[in-house]
C-alpha atoms as a PDB file:
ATOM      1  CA  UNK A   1     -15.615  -7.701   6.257  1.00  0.00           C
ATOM      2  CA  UNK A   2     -12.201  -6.756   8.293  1.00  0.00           C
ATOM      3  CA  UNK A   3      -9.228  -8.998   6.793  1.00  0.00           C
ATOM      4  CA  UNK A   4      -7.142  -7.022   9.187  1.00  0.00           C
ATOM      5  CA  UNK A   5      -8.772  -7.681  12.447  1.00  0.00           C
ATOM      6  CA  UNK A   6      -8.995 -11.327  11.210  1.00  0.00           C
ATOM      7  CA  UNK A   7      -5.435 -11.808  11.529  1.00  0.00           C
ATOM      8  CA  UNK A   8      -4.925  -9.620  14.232  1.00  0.00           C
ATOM      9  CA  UNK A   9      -7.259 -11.833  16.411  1.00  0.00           C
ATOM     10  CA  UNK A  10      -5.072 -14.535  15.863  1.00  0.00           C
ATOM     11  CA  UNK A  11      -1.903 -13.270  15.224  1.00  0.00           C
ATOM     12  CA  UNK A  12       0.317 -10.140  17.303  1.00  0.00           C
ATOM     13  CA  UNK A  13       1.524  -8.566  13.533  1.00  0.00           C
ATOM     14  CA  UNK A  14      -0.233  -8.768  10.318  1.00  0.00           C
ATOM     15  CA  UNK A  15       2.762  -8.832   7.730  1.00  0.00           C
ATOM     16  CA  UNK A  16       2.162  -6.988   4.636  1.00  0.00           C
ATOM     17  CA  UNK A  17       4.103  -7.434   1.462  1.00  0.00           C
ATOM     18  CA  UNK A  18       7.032  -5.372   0.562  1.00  0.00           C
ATOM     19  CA  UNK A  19       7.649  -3.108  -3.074  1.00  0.00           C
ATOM     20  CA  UNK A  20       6.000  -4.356  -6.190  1.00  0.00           C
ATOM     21  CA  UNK A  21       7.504  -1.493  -8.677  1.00  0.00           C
ATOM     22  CA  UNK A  22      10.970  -1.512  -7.518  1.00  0.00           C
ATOM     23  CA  UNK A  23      11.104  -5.387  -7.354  1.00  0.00           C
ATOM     24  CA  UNK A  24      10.314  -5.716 -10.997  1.00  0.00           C
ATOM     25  CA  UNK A  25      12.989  -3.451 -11.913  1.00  0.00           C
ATOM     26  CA  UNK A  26      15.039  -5.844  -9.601  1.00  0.00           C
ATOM     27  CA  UNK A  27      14.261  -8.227 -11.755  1.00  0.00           C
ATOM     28  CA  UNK A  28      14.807  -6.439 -14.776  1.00  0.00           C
ATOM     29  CA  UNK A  29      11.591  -5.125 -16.181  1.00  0.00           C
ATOM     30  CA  UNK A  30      11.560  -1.764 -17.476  1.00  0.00           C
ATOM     31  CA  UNK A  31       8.937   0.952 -15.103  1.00  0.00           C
ATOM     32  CA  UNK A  32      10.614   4.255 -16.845  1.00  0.00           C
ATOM     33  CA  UNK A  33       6.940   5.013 -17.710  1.00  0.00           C
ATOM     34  CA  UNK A  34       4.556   7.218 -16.701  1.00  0.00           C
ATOM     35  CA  UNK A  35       2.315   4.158 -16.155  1.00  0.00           C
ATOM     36  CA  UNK A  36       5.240   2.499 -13.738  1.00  0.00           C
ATOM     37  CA  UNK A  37       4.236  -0.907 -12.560  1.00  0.00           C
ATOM     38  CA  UNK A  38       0.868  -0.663 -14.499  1.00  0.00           C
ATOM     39  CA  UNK A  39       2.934  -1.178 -17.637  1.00  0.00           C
ATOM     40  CA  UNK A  40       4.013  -4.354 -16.191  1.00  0.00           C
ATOM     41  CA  UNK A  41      -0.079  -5.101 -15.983  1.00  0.00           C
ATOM     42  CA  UNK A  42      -0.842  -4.163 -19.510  1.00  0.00           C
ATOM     43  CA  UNK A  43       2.215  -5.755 -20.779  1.00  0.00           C
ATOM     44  CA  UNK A  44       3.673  -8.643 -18.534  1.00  0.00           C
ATOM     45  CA  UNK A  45       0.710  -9.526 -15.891  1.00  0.00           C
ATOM     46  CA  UNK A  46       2.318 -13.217 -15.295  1.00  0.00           C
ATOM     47  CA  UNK A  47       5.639 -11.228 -13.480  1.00  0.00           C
ATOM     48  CA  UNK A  48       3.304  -9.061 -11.423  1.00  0.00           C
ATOM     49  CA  UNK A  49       1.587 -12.387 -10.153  1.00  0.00           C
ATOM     50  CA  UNK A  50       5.064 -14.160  -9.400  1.00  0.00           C
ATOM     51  CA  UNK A  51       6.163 -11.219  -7.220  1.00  0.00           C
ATOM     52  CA  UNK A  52       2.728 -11.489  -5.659  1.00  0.00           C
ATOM     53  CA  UNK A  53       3.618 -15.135  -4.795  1.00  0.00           C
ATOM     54  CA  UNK A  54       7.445 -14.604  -3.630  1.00  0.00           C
ATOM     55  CA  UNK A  55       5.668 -12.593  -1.429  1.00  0.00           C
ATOM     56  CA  UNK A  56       3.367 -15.074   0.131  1.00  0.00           C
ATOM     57  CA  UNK A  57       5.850 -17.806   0.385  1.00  0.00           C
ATOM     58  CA  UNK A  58       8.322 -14.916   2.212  1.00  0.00           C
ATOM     59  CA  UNK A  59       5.319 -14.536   4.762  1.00  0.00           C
ATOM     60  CA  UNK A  60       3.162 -11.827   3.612  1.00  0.00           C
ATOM     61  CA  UNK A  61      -0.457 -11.817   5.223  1.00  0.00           C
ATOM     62  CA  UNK A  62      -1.477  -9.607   2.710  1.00  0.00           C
ATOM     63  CA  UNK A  63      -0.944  -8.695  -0.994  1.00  0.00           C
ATOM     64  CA  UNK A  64      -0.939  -5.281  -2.275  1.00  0.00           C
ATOM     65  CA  UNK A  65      -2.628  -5.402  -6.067  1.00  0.00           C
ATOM     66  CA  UNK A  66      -0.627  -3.471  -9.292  1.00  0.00           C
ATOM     67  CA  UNK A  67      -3.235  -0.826  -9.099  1.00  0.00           C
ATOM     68  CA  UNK A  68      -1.018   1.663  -7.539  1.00  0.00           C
ATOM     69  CA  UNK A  69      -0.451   3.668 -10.991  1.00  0.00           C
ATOM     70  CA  UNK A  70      -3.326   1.953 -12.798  1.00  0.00           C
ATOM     71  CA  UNK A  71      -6.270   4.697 -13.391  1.00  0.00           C
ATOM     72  CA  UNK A  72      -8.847   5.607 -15.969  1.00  0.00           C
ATOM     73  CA  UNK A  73      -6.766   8.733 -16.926  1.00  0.00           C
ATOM     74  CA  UNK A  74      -3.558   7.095 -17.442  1.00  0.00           C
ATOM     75  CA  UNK A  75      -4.496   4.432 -19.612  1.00  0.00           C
ATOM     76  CA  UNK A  76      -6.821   6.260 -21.635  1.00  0.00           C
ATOM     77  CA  UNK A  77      -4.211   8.686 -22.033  1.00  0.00           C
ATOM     78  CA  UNK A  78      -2.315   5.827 -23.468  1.00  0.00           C
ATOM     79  CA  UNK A  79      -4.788   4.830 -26.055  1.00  0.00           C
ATOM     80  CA  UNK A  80      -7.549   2.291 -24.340  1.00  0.00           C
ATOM     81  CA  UNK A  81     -10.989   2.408 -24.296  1.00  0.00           C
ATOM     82  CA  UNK A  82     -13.341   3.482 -20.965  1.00  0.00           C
ATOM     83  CA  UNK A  83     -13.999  -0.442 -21.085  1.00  0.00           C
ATOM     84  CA  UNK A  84     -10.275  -2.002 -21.627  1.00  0.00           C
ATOM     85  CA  UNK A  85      -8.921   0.649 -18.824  1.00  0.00           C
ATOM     86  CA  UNK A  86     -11.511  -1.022 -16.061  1.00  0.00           C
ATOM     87  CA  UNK A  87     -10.628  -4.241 -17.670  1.00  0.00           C
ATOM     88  CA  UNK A  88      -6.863  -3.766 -16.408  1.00  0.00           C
ATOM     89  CA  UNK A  89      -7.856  -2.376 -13.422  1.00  0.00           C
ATOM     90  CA  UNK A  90      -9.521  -5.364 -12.553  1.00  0.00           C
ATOM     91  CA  UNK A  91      -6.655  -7.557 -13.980  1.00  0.00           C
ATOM     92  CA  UNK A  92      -4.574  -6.472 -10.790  1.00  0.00           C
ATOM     93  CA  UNK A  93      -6.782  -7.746  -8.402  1.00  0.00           C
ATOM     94  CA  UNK A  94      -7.614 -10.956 -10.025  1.00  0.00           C
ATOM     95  CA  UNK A  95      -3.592 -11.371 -10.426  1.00  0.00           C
ATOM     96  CA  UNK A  96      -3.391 -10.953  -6.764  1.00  0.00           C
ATOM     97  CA  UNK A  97      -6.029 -13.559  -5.790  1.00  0.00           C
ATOM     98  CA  UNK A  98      -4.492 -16.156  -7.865  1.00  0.00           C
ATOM     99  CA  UNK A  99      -1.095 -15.654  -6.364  1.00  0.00           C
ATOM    100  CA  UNK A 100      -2.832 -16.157  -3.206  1.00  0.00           C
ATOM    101  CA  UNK A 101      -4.640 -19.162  -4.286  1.00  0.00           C
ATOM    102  CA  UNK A 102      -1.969 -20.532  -6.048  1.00  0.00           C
ATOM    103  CA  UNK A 103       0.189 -20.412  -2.612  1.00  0.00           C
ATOM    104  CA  UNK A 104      -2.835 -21.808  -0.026  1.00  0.00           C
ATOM    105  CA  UNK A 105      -3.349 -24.637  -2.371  1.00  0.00           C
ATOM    106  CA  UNK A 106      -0.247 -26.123  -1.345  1.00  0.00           C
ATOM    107  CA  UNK A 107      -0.971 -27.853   2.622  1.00  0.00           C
ATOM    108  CA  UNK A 108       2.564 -27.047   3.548  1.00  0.00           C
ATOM    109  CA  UNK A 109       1.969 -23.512   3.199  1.00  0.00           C
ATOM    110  CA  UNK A 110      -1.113 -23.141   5.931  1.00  0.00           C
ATOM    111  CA  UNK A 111       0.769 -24.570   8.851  1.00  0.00           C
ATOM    112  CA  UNK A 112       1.311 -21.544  11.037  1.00  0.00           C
ATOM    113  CA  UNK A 113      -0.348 -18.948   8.460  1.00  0.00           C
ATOM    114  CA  UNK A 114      -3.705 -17.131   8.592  1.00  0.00           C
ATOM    115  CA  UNK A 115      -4.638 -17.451   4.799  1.00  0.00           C
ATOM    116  CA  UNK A 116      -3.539 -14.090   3.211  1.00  0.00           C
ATOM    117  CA  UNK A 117      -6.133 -11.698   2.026  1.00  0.00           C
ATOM    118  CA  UNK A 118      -5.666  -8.831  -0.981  1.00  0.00           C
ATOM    119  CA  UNK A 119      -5.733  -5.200  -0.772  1.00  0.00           C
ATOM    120  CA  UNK A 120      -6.744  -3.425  -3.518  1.00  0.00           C
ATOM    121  CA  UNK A 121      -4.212  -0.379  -4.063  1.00  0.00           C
ATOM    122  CA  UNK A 122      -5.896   2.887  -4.053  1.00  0.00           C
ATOM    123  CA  UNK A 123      -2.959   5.304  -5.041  1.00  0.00           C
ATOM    124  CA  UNK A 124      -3.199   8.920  -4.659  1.00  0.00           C
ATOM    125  CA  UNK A 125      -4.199  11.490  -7.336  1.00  0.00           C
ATOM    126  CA  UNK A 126      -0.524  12.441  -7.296  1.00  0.00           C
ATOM    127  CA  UNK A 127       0.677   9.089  -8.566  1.00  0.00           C
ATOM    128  CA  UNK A 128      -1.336   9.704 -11.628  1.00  0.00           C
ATOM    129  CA  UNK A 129       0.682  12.914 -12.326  1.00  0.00           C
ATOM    130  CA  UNK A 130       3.849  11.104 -12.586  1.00  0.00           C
ATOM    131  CA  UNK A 131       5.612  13.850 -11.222  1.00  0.00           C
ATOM    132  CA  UNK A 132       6.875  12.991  -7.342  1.00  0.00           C
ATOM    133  CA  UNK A 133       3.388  14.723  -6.307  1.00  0.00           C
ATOM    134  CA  UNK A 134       2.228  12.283  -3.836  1.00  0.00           C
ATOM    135  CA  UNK A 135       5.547  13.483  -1.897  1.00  0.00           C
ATOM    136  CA  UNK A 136       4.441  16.610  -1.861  1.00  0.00           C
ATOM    137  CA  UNK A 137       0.103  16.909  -2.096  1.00  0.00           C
ATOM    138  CA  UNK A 138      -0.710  20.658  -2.979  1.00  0.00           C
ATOM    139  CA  UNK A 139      -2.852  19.493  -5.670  1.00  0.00           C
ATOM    140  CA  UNK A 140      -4.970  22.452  -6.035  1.00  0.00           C
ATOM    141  CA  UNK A 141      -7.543  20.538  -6.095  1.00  0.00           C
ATOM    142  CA  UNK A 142     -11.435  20.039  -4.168  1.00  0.00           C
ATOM    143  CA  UNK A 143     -12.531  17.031  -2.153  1.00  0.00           C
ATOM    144  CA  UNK A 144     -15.238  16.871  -4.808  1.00  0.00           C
ATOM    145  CA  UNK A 145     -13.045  16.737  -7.877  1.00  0.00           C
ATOM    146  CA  UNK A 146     -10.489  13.993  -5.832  1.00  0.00           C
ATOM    147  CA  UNK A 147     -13.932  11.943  -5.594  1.00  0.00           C
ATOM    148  CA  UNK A 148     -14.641  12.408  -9.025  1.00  0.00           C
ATOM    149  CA  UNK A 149     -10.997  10.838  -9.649  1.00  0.00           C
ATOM    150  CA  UNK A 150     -10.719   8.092  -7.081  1.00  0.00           C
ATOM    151  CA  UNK A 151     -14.507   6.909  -7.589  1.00  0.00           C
ATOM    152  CA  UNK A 152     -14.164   4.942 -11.579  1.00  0.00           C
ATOM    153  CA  UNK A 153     -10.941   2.709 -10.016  1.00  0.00           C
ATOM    154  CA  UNK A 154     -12.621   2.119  -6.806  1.00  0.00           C
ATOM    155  CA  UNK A 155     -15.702   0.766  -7.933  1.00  0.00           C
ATOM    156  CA  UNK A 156     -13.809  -0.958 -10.432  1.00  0.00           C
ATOM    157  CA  UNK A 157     -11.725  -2.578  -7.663  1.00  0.00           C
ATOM    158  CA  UNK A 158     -13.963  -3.800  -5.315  1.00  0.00           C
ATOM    159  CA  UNK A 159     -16.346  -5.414  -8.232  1.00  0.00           C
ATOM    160  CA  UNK A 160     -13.131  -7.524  -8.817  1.00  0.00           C
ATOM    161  CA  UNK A 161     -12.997  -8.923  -5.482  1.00  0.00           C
ATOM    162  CA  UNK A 162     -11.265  -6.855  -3.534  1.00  0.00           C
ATOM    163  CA  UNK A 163     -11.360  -7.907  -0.197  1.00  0.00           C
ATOM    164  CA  UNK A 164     -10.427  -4.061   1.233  1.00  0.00           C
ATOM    165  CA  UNK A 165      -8.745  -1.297  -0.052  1.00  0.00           C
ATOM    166  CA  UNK A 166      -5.234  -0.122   0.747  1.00  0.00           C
ATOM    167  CA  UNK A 167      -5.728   4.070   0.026  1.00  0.00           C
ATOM    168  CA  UNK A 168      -1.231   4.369   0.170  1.00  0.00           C
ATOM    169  CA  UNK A 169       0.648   7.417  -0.183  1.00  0.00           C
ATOM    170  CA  UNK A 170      -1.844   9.639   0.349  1.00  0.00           C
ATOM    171  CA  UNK A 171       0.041  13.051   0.787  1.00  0.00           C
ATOM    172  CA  UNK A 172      -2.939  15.623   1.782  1.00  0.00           C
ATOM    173  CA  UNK A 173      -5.847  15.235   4.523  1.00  0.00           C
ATOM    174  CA  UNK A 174      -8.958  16.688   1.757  1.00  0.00           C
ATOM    175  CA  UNK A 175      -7.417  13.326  -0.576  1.00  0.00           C
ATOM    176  CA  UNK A 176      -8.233  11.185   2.745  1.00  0.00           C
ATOM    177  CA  UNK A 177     -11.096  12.588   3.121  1.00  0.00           C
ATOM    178  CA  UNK A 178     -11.858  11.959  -0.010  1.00  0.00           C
ATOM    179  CA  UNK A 179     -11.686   8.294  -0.192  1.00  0.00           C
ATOM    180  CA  UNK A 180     -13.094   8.534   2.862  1.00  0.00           C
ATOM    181  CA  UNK A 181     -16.746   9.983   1.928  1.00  0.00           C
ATOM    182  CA  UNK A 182     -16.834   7.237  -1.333  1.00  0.00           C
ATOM    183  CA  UNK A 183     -16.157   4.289   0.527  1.00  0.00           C
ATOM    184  CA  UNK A 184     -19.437   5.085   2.511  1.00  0.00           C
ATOM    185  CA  UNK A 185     -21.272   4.096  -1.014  1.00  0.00           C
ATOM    186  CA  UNK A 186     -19.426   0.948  -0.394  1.00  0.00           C
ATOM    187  CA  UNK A 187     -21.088  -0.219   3.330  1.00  0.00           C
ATOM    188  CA  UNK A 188     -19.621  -3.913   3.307  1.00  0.00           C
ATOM    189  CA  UNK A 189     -15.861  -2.826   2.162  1.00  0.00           C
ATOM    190  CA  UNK A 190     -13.201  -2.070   4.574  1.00  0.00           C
ATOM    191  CA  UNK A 191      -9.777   0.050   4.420  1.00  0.00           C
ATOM    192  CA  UNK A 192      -6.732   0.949   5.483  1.00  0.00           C
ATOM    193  CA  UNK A 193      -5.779   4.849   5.130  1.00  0.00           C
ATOM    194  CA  UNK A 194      -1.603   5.106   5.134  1.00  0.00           C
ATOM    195  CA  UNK A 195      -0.211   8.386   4.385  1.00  0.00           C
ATOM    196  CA  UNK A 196       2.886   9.515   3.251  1.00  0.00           C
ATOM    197  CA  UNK A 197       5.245  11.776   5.669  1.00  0.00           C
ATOM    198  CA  UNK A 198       7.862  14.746   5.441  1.00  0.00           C
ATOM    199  CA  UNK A 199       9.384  13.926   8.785  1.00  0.00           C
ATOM    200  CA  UNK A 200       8.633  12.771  12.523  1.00  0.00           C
ATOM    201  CA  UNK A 201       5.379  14.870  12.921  1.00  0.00           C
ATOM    202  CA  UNK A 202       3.863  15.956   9.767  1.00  0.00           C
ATOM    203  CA  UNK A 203       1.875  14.111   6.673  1.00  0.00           C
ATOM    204  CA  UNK A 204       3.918  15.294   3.157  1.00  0.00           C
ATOM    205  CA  UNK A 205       1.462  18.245   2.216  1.00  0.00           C
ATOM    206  CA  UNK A 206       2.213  19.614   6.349  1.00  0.00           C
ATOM    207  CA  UNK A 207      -0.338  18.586   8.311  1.00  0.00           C
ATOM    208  CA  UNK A 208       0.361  17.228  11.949  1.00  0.00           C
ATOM    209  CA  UNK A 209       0.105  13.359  11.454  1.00  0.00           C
ATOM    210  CA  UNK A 210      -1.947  13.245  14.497  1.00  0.00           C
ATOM    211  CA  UNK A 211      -4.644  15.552  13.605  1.00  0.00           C
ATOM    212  CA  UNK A 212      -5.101  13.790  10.191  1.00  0.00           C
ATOM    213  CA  UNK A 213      -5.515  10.377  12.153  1.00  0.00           C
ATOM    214  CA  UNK A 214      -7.981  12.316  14.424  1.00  0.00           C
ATOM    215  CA  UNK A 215      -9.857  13.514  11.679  1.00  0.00           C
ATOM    216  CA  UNK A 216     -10.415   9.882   9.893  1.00  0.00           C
ATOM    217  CA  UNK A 217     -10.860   8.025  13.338  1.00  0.00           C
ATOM    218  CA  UNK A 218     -15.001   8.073  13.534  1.00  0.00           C
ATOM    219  CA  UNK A 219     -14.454   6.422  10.219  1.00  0.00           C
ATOM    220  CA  UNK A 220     -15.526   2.723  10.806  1.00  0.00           C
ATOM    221  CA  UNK A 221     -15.024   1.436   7.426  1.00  0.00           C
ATOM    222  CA  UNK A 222     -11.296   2.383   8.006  1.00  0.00           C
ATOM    223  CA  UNK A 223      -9.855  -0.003  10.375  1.00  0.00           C
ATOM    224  CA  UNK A 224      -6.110   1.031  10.004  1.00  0.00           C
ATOM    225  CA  UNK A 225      -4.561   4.210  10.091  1.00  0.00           C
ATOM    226  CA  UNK A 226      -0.505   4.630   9.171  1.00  0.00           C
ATOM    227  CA  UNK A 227       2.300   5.182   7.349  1.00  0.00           C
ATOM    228  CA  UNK A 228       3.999   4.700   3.898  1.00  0.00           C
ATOM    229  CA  UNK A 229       6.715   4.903   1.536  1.00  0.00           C
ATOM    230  CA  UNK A 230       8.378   7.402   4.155  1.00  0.00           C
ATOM    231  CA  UNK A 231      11.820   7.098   5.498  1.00  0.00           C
ATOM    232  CA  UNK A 232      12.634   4.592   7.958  1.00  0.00           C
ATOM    233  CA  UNK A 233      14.018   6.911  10.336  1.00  0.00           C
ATOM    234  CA  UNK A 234      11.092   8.782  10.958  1.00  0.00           C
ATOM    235  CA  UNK A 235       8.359   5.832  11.379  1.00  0.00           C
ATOM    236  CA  UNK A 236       8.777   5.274  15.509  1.00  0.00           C
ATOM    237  CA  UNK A 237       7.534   9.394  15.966  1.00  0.00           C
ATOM    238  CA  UNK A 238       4.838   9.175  13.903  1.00  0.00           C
ATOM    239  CA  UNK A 239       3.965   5.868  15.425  1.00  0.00           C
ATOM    240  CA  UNK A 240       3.380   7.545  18.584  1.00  0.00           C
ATOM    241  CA  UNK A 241       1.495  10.738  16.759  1.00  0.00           C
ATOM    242  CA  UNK A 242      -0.719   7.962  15.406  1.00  0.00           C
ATOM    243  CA  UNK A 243      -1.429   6.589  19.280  1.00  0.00           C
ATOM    244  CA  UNK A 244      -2.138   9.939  20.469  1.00  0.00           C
ATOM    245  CA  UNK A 245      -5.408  10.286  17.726  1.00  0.00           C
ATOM    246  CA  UNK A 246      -6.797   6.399  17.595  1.00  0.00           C
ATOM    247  CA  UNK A 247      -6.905   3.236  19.194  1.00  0.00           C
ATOM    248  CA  UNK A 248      -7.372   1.361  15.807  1.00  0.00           C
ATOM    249  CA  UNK A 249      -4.784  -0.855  14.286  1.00  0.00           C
ATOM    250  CA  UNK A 250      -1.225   1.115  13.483  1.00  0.00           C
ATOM    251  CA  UNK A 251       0.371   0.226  10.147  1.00  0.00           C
ATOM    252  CA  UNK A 252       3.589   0.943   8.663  1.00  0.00           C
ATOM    253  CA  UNK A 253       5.608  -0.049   5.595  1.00  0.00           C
ATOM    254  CA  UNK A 254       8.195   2.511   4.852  1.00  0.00           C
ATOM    255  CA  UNK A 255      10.764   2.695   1.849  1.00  0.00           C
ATOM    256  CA  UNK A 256      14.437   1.525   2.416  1.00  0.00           C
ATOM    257  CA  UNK A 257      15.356   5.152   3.006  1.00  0.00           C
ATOM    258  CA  UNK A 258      16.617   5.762  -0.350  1.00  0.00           C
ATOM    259  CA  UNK A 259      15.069   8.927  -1.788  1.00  0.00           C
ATOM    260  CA  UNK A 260      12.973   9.041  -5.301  1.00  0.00           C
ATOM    261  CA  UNK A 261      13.743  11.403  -8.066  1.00  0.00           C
ATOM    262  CA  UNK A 262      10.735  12.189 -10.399  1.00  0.00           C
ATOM    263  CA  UNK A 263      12.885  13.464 -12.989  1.00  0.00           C
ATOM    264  CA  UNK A 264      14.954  10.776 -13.695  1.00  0.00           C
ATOM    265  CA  UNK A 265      12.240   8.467 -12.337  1.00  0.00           C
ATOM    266  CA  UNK A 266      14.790   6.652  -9.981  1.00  0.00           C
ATOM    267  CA  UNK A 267      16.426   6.238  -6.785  1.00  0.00           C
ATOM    268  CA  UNK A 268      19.378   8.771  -5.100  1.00  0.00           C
ATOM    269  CA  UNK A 269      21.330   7.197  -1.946  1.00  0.00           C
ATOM    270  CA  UNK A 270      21.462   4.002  -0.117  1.00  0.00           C
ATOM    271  CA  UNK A 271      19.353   1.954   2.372  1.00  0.00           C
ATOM    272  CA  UNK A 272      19.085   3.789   5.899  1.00  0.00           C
ATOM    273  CA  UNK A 273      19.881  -0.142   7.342  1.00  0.00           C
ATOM    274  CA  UNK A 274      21.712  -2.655   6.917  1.00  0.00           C
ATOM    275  CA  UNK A 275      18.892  -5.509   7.946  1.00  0.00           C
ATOM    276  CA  UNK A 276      15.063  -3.415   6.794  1.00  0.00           C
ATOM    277  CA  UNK A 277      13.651  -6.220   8.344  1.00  0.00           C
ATOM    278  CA  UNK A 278      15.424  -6.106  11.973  1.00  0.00           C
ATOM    279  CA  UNK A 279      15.182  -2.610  11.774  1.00  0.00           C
ATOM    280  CA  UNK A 280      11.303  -3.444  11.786  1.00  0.00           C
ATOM    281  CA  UNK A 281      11.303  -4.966  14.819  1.00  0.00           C
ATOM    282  CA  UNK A 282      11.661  -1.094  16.480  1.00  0.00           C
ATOM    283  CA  UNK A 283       8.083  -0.276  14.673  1.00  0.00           C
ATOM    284  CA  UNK A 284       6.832  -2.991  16.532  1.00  0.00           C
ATOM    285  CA  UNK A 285       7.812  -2.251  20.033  1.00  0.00           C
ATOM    286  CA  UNK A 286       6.883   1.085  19.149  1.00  0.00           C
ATOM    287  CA  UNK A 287       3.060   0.339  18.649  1.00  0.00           C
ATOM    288  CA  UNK A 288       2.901  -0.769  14.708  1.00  0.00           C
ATOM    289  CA  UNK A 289       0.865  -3.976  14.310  1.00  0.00           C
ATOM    290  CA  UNK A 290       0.513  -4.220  10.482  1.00  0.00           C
ATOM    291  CA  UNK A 291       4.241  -3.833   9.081  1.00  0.00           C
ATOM    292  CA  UNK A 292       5.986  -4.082   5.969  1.00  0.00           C
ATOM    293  CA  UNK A 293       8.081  -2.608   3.053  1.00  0.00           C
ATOM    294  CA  UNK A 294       7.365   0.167   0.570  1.00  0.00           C
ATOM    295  CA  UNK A 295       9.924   0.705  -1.919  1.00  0.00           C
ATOM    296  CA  UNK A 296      13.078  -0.935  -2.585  1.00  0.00           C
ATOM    297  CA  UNK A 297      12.282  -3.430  -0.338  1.00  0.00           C
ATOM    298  CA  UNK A 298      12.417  -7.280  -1.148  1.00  0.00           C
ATOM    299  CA  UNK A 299      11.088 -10.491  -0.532  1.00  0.00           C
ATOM    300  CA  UNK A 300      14.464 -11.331   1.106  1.00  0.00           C
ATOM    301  CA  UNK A 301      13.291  -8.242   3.678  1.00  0.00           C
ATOM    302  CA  UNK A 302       9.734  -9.835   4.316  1.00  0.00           C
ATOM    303  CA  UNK A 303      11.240 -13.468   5.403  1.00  0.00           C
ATOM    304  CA  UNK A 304      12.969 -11.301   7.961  1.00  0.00           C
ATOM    305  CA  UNK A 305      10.024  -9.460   9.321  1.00  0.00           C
ATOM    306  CA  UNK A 306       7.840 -13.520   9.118  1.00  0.00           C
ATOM    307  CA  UNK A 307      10.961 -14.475  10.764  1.00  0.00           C
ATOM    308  CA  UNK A 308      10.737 -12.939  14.221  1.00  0.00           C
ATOM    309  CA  UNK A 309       6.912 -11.335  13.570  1.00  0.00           C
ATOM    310  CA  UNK A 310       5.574 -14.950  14.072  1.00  0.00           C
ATOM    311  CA  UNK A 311       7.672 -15.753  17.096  1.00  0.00           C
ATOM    312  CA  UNK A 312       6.027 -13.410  19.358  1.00  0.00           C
ATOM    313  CA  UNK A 313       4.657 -14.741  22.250  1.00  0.00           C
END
């Protein structure tokens, strides 16, 4: 099963969706929580499905589930049960596929649209930790004990329904490599692997961008290899590091440029654009075929990318 080349076949961009965190705090639900956006799913889950929605009636191919923050760890740590933590897990992507149903029930919404597919959010080890880390990897940590952590919410994931896995913000090559040995357990699942960057070459923990995307390109159950909640300004380079390592699918969906403090568990700074979405059109001349917005990005910035993504001849 490849949602992405699905689209692809029929369409030159696959749209993803744009922030989920920072969009609820647009709207004026409070994320200053270790949890983030999976306090919205233990709390609110009906306002996590309506940004899932926006999102499909902007133009998003794809939906990206709560799941980001949502681990064993963190809400056990919180007080839940082994059994009520997978429960919640699993909560995100049902949210997500009735969003999705919700909008292809209605005729007028197929004409011109590939129905939309869900990615399950696989975030990295770092997100758990609250603490900026996936900015930074250096976990001290092995490939085994990263599989030992990714492995309960995975498997709890695809048993929902996933229909792939987005493994986002990934800041360190073993954490890729990771995901990448446990999805082997998982022969009919595909995903995408999107890392986050430091600047025009290098991955957040260091690494050259290219060698990491050399490193995960024998992977077949991977069947996109990019870039995430980075700066804007850097996403045409590491576009083209990307094309010197693979020929699969290039995806990016950087933040608005603004940049995150952990400590205050906000946003310093403005957008690096004035239009995110026209800005996007660069990525695509630049090789990027699966493109949308990380955070601090809107519906509003979606429409755009639909807007001009779809008229390409």
């Amino acid at each position: 099963m490849n949602p992405i080349a699905s689209i692809l076949d029929q369409n030159p961009a696959l749209i993803i969706d744009g922030a989920l965190a920072t969009e609820l705090e647009r709207r004026g639900y409070n994320l200053k929580d270790e949890l983030w956006s999976a306090r919205i799913l233990l709390e609110q889950p009906e306002a996590i499905k309506q940004v899932h929605l926006d999102y499909f009636k902007a133009g998003a191919d794809c939906a990206i589930t709560a799941s980001y923050q949502a681990t064993m760890e963190g809400f056990i740590k919180r007080g839940l049960n082994k059994a009520e933590a997978i429960g919640l897990i699993q909560k995100s992507v049902r949210l997500a596929i009735e969003a999705r149903e919700e909008f292809w029930s209605e005729p007028a919404n197929r004409i011109g649209r590939s129905k939309p597919f869900v990615a399950a959010s696989v975030g990295p080890y770092g997100a758990y930790l609250a603490d900026g880390s996936e900015y930074r990897g250096n976990y001290g940590l092995s490939e085994k004990e990263l599989m030992e952590f990714h492995h309960p919410r995975m498997k709890a994931l695809i048993e929902a329904g996933a229909e792939m896995l987005a493994c986002e913000t990934i800041p360190c090559l073993v954490e890729a490599q990771a995901i990448a040995k446990l999805l082997k357990e998982y022969p009919t699942i595909t995903a995408w692997m999107s890392f986050s960057g430091r600047d025009e070459r290098h991955i957040s923990e260091g690494k050259v961008f290219s060698d990491c995307v050399k490193q995960l390109d024998g992977q077949p159950q991977i069947t996109a290899i990019g870039i995430n909640c980075t700066s804007p300004k850097f996403i045409p380079s590491l576009i083209r590091e990307a094309e010197k390592s693979t020929e699969k699918p290039i995806l990016v969906y950087p933040n608005s440029g603004e940049t995150y403090n952990a400590e205050k568990n906000d946003w310093n700074g403005d957008p690096l654009f004035e239009s995110f979405g026209e800005q996007a059109r660069e990525w695509y001349k630049s090789g990027a075929r699966l493109i949308g917005g990380c955070c601090r990005t809107t519906p509003a910035d979606i429409h755009v990318i639909a807007s001009w993504a779809r008229d390409i001849v």
